[in-house]
PDB file of N, CA and C in Angstrom:
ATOM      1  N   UNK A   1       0.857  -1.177   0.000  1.00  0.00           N
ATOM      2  CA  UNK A   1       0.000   0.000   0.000  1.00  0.00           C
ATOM      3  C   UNK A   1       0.898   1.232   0.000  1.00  0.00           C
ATOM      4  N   UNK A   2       0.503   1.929  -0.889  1.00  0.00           N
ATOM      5  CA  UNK A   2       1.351   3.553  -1.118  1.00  0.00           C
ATOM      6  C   UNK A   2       0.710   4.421  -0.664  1.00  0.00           C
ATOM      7  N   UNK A   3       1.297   5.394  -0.167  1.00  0.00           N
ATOM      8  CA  UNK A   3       0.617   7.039   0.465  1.00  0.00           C
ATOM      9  C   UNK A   3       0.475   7.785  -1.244  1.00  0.00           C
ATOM     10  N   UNK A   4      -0.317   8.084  -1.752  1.00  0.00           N
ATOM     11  CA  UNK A   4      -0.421   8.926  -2.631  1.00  0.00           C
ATOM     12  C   UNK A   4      -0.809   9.981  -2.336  1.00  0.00           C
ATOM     13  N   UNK A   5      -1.303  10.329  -1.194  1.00  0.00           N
ATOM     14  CA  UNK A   5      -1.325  12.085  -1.003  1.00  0.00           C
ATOM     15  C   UNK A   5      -1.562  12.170   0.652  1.00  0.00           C
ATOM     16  N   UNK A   6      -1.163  13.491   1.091  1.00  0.00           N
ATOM     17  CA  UNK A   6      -0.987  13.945   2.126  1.00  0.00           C
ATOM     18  C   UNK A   6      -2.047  15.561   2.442  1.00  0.00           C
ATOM     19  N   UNK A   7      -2.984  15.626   2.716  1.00  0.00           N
ATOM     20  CA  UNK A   7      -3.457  16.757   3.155  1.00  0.00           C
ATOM     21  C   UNK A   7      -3.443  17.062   4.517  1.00  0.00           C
ATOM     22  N   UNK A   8      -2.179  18.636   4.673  1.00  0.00           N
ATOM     23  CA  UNK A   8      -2.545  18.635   6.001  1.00  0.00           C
ATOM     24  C   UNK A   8      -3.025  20.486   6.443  1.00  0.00           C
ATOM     25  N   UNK A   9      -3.696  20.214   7.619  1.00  0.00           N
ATOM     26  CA  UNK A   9      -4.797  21.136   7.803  1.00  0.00           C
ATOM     27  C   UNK A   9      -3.566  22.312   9.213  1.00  0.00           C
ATOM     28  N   UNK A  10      -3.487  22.811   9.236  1.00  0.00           N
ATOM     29  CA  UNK A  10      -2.557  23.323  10.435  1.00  0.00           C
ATOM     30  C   UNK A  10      -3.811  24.076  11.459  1.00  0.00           C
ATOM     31  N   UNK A  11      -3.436  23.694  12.938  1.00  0.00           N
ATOM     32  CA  UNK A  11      -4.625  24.327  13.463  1.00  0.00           C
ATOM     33  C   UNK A  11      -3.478  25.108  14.577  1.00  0.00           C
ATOM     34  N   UNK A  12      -4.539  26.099  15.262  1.00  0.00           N
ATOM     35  CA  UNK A  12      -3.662  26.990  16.275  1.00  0.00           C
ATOM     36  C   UNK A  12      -3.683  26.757  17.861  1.00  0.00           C
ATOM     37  N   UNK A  13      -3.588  25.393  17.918  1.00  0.00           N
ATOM     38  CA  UNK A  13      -4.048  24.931  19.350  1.00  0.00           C
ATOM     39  C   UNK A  13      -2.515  24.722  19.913  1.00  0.00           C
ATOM     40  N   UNK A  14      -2.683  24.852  21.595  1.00  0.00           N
ATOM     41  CA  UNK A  14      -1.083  24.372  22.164  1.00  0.00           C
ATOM     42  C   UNK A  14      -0.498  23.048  21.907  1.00  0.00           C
ATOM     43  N   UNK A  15      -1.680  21.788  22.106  1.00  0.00           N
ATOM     44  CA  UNK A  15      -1.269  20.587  21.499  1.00  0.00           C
ATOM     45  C   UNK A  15      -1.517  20.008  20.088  1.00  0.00           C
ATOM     46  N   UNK A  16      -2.766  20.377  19.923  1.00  0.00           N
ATOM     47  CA  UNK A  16      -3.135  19.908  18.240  1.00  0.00           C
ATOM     48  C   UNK A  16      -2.517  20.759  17.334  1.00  0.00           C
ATOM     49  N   UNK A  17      -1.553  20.505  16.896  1.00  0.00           N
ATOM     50  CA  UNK A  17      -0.808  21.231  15.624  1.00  0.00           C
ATOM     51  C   UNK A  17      -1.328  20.663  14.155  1.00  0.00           C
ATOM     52  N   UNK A  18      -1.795  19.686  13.900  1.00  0.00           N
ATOM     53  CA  UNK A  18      -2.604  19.704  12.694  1.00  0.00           C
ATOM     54  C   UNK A  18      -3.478  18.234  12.640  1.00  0.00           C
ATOM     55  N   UNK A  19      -4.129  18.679  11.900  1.00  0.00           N
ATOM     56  CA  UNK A  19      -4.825  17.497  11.006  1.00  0.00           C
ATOM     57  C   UNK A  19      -5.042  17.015   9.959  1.00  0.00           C
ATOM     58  N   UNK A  20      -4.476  15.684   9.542  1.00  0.00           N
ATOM     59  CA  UNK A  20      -4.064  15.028   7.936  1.00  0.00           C
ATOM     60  C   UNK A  20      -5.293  14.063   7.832  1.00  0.00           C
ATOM     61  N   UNK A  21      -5.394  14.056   6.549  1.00  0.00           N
ATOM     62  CA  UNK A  21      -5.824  13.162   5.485  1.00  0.00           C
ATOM     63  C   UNK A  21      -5.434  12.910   4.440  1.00  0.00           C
ATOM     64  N   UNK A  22      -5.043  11.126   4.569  1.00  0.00           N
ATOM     65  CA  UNK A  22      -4.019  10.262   3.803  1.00  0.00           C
ATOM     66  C   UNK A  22      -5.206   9.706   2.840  1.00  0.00           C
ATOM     67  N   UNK A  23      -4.355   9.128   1.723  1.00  0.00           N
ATOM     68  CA  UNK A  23      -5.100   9.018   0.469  1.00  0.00           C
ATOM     69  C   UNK A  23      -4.032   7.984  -0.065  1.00  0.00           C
ATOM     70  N   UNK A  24      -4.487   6.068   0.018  1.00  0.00           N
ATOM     71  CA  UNK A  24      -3.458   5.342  -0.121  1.00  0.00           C
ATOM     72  C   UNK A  24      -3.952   4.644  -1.675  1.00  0.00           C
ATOM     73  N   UNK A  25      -2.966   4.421  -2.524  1.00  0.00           N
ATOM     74  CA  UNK A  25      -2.855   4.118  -3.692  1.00  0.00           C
ATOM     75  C   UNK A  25      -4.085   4.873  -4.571  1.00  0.00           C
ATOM     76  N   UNK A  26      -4.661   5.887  -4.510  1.00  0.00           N
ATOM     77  CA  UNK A  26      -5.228   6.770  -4.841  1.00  0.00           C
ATOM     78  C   UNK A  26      -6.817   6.309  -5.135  1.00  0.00           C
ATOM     79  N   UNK A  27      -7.195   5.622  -3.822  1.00  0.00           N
ATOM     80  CA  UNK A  27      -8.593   4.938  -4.046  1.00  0.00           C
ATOM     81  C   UNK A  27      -9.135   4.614  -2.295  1.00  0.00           C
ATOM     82  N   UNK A  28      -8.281   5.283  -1.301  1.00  0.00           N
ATOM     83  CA  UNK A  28      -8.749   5.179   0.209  1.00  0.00           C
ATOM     84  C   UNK A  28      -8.123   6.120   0.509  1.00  0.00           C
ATOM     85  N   UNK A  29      -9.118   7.231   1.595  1.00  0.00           N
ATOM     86  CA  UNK A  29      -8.353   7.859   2.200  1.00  0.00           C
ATOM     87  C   UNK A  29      -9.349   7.580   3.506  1.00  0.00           C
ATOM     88  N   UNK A  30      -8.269   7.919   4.762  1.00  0.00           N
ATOM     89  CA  UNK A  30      -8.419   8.276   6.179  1.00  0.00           C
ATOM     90  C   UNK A  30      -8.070   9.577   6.623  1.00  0.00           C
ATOM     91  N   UNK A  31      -9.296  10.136   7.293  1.00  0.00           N
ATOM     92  CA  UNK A  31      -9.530  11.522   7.398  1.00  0.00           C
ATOM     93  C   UNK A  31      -8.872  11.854   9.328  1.00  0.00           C
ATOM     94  N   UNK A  32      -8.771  12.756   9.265  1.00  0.00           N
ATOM     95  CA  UNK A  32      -8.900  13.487  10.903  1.00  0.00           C
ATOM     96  C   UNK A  32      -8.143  12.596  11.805  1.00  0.00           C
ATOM     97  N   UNK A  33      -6.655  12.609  11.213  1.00  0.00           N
ATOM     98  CA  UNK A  33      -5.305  12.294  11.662  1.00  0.00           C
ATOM     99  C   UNK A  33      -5.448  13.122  12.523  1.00  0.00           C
ATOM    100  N   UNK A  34      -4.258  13.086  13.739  1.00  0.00           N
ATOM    101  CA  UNK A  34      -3.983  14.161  14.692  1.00  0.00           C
ATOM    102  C   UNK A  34      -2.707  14.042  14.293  1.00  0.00           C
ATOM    103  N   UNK A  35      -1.934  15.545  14.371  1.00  0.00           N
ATOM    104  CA  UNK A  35      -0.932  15.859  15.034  1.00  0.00           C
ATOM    105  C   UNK A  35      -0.760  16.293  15.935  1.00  0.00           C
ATOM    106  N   UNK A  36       0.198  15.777  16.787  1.00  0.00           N
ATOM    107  CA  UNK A  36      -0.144  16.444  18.245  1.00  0.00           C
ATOM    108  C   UNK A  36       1.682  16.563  19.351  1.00  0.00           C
ATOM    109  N   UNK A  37       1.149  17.566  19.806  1.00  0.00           N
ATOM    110  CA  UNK A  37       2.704  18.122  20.698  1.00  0.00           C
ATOM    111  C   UNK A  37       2.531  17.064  21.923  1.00  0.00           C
ATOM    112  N   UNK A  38       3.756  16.104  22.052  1.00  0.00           N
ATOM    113  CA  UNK A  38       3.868  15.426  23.483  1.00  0.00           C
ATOM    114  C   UNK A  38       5.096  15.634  23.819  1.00  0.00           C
ATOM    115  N   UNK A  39       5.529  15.620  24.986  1.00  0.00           N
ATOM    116  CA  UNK A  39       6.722  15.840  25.745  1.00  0.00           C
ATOM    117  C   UNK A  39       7.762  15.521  25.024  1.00  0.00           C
ATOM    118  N   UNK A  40       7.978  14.262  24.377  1.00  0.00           N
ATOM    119  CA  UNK A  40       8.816  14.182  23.798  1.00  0.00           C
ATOM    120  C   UNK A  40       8.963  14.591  22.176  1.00  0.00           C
ATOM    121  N   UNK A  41       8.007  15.433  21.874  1.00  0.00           N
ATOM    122  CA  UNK A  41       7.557  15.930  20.400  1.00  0.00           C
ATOM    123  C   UNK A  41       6.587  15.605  19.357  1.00  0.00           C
ATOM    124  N   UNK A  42       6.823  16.104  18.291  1.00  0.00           N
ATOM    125  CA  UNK A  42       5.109  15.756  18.043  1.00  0.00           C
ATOM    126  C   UNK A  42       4.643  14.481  17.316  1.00  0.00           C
ATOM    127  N   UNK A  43       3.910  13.797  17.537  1.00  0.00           N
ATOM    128  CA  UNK A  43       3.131  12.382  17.062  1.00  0.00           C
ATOM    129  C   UNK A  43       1.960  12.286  16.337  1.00  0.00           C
ATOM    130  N   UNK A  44       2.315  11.227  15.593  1.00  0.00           N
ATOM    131  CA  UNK A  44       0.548  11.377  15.070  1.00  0.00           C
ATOM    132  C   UNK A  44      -0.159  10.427  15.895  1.00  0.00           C
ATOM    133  N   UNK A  45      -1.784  10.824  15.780  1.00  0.00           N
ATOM    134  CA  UNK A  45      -2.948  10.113  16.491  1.00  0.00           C
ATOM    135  C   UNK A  45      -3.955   9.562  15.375  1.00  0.00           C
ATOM    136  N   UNK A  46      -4.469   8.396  15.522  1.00  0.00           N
ATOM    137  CA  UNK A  46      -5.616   7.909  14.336  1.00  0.00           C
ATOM    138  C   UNK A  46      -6.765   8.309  14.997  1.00  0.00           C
ATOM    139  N   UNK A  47      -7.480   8.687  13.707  1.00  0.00           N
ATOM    140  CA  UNK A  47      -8.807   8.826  14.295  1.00  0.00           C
ATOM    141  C   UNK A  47      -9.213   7.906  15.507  1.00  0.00           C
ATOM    142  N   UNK A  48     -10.225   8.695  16.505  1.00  0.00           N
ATOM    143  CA  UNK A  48     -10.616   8.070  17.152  1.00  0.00           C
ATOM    144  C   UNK A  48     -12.330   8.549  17.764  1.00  0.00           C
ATOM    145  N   UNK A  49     -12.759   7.872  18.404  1.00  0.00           N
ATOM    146  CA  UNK A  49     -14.291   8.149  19.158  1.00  0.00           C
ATOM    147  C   UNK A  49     -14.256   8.133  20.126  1.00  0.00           C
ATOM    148  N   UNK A  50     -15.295   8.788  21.154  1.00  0.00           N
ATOM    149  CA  UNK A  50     -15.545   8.988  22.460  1.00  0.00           C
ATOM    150  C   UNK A  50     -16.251   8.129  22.821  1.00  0.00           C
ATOM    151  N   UNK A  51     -16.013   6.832  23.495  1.00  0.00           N
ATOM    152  CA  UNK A  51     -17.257   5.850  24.184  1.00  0.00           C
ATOM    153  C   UNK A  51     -18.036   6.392  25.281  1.00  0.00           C
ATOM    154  N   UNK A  52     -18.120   5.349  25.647  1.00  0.00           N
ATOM    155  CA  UNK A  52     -19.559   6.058  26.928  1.00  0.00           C
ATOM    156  C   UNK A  52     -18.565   6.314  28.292  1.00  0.00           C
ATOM    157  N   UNK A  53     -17.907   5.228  28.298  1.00  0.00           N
ATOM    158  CA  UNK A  53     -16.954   5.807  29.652  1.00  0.00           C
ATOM    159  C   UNK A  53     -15.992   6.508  29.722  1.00  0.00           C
ATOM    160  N   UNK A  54     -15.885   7.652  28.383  1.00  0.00           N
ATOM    161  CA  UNK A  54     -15.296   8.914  29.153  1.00  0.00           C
ATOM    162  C   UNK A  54     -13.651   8.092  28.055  1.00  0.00           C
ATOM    163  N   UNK A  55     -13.647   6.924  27.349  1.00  0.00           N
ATOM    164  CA  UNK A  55     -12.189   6.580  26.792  1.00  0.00           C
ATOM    165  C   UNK A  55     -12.405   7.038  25.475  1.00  0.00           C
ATOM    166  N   UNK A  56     -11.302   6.552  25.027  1.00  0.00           N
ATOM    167  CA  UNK A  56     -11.189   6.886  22.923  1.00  0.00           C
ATOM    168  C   UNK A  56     -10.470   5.739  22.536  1.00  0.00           C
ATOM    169  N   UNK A  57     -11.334   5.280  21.337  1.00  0.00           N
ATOM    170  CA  UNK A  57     -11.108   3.942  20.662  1.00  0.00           C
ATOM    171  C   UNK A  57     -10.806   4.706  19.271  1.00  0.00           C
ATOM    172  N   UNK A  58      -9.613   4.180  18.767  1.00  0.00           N
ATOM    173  CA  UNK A  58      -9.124   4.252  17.292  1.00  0.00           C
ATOM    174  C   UNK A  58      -9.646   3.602  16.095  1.00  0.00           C
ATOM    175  N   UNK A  59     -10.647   4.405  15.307  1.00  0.00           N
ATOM    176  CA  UNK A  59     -11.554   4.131  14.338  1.00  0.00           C
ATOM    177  C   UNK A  59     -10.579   3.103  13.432  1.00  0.00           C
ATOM    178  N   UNK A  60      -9.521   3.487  13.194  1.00  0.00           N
ATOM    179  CA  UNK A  60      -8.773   2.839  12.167  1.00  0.00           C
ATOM    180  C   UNK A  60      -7.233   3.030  12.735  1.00  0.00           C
ATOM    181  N   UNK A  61      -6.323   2.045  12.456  1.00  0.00           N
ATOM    182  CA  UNK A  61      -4.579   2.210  13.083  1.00  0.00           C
ATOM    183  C   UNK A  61      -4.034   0.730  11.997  1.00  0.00           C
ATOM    184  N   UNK A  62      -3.071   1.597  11.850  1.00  0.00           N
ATOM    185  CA  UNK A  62      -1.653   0.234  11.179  1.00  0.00           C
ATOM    186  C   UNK A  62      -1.190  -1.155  12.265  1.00  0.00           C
ATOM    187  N   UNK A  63      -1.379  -2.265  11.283  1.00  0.00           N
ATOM    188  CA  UNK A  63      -1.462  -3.784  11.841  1.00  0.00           C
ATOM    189  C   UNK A  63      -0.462  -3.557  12.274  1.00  0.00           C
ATOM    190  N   UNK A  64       0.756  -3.223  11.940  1.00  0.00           N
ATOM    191  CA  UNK A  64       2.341  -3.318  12.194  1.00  0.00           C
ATOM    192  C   UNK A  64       3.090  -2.468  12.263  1.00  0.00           C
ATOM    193  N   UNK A  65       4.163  -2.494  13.241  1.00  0.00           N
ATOM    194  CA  UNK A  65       4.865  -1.652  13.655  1.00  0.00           C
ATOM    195  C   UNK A  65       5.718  -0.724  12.355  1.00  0.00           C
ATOM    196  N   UNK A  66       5.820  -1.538  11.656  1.00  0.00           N
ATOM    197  CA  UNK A  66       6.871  -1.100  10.031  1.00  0.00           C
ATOM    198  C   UNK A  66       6.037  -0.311   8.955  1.00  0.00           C
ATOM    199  N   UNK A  67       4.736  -0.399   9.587  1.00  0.00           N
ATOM    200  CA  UNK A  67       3.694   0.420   8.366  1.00  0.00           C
ATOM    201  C   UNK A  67       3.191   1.746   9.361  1.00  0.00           C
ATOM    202  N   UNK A  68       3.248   1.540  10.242  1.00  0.00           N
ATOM    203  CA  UNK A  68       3.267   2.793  11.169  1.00  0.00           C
ATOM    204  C   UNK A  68       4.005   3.980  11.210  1.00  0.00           C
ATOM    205  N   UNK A  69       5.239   2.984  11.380  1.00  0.00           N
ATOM    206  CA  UNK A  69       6.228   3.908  11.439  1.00  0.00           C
ATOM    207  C   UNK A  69       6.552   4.968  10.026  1.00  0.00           C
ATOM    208  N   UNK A  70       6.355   3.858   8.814  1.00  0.00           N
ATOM    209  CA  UNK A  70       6.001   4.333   7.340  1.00  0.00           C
ATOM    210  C   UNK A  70       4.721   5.693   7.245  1.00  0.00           C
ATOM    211  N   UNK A  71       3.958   5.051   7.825  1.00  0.00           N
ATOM    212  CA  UNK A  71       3.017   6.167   7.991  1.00  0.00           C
ATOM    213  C   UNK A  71       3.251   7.814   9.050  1.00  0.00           C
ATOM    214  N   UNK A  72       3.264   7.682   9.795  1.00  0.00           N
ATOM    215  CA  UNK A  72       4.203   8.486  10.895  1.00  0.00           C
ATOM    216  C   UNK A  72       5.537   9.417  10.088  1.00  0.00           C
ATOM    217  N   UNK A  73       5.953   8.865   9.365  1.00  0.00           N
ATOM    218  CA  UNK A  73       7.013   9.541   9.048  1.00  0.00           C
ATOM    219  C   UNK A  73       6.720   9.926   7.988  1.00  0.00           C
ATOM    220  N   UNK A  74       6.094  10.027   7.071  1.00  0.00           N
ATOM    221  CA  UNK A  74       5.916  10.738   5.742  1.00  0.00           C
ATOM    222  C   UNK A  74       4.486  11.899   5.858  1.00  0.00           C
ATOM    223  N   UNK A  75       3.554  11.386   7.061  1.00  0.00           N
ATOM    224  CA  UNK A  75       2.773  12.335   7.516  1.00  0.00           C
ATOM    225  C   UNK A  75       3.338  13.756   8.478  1.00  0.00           C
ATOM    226  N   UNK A  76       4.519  13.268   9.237  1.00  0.00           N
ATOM    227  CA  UNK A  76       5.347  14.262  10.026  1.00  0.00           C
ATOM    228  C   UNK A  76       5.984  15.101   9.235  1.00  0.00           C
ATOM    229  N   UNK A  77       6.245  14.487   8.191  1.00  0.00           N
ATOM    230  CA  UNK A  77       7.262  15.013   7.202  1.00  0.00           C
ATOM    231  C   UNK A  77       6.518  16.172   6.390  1.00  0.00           C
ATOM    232  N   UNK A  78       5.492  15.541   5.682  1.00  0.00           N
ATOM    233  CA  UNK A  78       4.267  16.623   5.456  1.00  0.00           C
ATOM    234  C   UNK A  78       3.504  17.622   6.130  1.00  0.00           C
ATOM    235  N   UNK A  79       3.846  17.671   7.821  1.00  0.00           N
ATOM    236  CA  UNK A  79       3.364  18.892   8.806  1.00  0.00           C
ATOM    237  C   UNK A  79       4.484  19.471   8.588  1.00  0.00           C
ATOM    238  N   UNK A  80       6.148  19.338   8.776  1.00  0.00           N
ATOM    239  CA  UNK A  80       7.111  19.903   9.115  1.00  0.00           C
ATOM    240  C   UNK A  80       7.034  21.033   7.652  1.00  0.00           C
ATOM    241  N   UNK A  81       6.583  20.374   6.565  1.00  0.00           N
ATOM    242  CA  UNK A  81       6.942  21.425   5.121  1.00  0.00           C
ATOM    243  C   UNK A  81       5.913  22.156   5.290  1.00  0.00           C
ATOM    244  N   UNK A  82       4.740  21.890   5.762  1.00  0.00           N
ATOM    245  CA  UNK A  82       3.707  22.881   5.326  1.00  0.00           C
ATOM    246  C   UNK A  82       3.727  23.889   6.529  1.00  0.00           C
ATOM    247  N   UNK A  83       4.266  23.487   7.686  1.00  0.00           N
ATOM    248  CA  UNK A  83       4.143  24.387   8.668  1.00  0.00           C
ATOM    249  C   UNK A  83       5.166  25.460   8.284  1.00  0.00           C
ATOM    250  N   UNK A  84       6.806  25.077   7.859  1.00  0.00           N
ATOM    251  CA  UNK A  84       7.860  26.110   6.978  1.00  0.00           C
ATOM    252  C   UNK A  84       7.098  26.971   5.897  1.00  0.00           C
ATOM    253  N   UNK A  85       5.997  26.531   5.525  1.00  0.00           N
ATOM    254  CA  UNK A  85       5.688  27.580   4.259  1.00  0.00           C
ATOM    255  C   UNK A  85       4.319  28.204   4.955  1.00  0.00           C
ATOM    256  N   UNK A  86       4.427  27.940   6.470  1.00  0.00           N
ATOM    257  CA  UNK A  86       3.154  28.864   6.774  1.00  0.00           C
ATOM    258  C   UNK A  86       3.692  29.056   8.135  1.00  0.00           C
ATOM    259  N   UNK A  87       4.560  29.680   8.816  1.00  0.00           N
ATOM    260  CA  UNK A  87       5.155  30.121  10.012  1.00  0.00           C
ATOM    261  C   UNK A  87       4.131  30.817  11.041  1.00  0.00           C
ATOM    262  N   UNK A  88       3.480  31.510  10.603  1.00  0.00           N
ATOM    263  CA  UNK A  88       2.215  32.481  10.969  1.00  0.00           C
ATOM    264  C   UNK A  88       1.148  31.435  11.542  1.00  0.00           C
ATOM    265  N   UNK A  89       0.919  30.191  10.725  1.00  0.00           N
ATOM    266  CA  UNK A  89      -0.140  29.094  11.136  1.00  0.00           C
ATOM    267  C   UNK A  89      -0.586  28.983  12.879  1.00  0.00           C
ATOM    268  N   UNK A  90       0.664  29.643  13.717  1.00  0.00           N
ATOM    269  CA  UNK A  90      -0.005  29.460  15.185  1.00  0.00           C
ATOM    270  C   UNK A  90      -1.419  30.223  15.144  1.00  0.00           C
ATOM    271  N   UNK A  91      -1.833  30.522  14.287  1.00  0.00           N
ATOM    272  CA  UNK A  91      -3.533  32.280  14.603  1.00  0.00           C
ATOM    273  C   UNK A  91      -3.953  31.519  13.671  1.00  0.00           C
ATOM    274  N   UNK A  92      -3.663  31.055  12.250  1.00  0.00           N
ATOM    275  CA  UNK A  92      -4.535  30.695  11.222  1.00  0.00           C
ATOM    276  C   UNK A  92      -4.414  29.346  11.035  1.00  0.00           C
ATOM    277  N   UNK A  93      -5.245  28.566  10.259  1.00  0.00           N
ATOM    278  CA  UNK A  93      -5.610  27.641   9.734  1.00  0.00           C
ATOM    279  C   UNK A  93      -5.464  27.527   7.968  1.00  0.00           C
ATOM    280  N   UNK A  94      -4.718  26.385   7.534  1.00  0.00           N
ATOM    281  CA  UNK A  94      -4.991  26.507   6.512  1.00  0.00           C
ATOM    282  C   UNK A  94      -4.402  25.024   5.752  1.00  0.00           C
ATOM    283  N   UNK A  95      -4.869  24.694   4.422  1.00  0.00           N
ATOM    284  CA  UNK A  95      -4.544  23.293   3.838  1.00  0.00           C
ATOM    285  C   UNK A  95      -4.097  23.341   2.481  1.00  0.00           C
ATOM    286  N   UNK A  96      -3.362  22.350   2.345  1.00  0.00           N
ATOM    287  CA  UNK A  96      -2.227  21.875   0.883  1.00  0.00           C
ATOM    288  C   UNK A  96      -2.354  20.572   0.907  1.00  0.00           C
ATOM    289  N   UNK A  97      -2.127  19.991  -0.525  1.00  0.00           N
ATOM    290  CA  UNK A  97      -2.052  18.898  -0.422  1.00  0.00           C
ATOM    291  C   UNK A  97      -0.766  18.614  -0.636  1.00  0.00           C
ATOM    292  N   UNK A  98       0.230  17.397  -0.622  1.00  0.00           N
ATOM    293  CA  UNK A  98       1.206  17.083  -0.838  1.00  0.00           C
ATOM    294  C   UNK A  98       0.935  15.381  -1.631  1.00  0.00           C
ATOM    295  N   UNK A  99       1.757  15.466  -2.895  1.00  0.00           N
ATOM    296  CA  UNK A  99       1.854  13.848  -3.420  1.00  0.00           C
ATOM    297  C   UNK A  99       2.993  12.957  -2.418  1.00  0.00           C
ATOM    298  N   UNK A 100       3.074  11.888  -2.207  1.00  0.00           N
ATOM    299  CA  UNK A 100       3.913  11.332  -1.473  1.00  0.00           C
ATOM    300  C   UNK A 100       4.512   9.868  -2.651  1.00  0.00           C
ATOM    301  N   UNK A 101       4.699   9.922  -3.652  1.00  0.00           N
ATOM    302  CA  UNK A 101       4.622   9.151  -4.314  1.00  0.00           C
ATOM    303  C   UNK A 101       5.761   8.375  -4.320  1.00  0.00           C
ATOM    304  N   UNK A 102       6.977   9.032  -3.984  1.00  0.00           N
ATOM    305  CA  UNK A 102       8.387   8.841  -4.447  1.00  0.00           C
ATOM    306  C   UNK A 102       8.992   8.222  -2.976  1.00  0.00           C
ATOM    307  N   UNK A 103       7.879   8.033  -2.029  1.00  0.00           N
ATOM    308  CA  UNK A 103       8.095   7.293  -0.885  1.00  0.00           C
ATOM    309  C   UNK A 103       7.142   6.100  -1.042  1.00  0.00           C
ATOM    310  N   UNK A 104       7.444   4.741  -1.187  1.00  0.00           N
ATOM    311  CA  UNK A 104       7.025   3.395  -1.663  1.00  0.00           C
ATOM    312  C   UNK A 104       6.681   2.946  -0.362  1.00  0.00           C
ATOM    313  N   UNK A 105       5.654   2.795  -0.322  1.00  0.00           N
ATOM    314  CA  UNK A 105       5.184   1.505   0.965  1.00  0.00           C
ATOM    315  C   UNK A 105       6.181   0.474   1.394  1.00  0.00           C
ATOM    316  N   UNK A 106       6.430  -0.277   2.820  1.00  0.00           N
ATOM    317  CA  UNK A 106       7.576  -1.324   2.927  1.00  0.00           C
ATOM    318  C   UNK A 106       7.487  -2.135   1.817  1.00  0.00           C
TER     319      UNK A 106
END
């Protein structure tokens, strides 16, 4: 499975720094990625839902550690460029898409 595109959304929150939607071999995408600031820097989050007791269950997440990490890193990679071409993004919001093509699935 290939990432064929990267949309990411930049938001102006202290922890949520953006939100992606991946688009794999150009026929699935998964919406309302998190990026997010943790102590040790920023991570992505899969969608997830609010159950009844107050937890969050992940609508969708990678079987394996090696497609994760694949994923994770070409989505990080796609906040780090779009946030450089929008410095100002801490007040505004705004979205680009990026092709990811020339990065091949494991």
């Amino acid at each position: 499975m290939k990432i064929t595109e990267i949309r990411i959304h930049l938001m102006g929150e202290e922890r949520l720094k953006a939100f992606a939607s991946v688009t794999f071999d150009d026929a699935f995408v998964v919406r309302n990625m998190k990026v997010v600031e943790g102590t040790k820097g920023v991570f992505l989050c899969m969608p997830s839902r609010k159950l009844p007791d107050g937890s969050h269950k992940d609508m969708v997440h990678p079987i394996n550690q090696e497609f994760r990490r694949y994923l994770e890193e070409n989505v990080l990679k796609a906040y780090e460029e779009e946030r450089a071409k929008h410095p100002q993004a801490g007040h505004t919001s705004t979205e680009a898409g990026q092709t990811q093509e020339e990065n091949p699935a494991p």
